[in-house]
Protein backbone atom coordinates (compact mmCIF):
# COMPACT_ATOMS: atom_id res chain seq x y z
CA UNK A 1 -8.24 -17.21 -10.56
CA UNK A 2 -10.82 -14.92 -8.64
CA UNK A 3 -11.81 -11.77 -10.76
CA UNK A 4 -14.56 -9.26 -9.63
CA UNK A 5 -17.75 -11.23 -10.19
CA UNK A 6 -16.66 -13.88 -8.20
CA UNK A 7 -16.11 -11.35 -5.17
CA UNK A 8 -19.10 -9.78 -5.61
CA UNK A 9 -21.10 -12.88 -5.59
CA UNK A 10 -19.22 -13.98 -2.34
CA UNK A 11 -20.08 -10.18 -1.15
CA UNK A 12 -23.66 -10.70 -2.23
CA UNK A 13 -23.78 -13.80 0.68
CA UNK A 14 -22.44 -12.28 3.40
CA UNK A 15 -24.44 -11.43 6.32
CA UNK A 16 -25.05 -7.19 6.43
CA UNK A 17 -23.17 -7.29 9.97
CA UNK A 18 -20.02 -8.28 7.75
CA UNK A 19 -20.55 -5.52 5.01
CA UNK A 20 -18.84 -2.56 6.95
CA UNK A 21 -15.94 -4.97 8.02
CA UNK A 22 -15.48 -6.17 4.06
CA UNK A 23 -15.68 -1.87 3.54
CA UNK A 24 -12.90 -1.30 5.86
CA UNK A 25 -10.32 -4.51 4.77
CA UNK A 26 -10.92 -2.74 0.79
CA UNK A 27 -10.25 0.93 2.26
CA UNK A 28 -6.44 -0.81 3.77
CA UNK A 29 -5.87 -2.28 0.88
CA UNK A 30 -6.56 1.28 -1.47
CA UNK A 31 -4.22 3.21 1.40
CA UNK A 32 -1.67 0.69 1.18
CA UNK A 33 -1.31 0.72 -2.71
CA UNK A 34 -1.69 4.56 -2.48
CA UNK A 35 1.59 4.45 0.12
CA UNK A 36 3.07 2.05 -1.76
CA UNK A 37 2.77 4.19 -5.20
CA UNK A 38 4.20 7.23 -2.97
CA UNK A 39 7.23 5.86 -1.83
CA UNK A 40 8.15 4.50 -5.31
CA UNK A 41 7.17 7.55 -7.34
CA UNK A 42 9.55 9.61 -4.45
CA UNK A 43 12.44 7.53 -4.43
CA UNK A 44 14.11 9.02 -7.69
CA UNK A 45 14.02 12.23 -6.08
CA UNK A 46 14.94 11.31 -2.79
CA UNK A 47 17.57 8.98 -4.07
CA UNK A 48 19.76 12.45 -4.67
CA UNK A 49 20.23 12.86 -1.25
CA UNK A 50 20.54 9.57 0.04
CA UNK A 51 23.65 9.21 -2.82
CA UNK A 52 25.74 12.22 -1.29
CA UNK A 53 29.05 11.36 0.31
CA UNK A 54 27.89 13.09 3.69
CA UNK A 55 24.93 10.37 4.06
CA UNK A 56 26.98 7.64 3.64
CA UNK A 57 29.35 9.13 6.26
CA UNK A 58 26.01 9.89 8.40
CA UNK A 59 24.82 6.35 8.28
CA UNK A 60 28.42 4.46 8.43
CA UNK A 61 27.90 3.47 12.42
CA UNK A 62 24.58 2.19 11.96
């Protein structure tokens, strides 16, 4: 199991070239989690529309 001293030990040894690149791959990961968190917290709400009649006849073709 990794927890946060272990990264940050393994963050410690990398070369500073690598820093920004390590920076960007954590700011992904916090965007995804943030889109992720969207799309469930929306889906009750949006789940009213997608459960009328007319959108299942909308979508029936596809």
């Amino acid at each position: 199991m990794i927890n946060k001293e272990i990264l940050v030990k393994k963050i410690e040894k990398l070369p500073s070239n690598l820093l920004k690149e390590v920076a960007d791959f954590i700011d992904f990961i916090e965007f995804k989690e943030k889109k992720n968190n969207i799309t469930l917290i929306s889906e009750k709400s949006l789940a009213k529309d997608w459960l009328k009649p007319e959108e299942e006849e909308a979508w029936i073709d596809l």
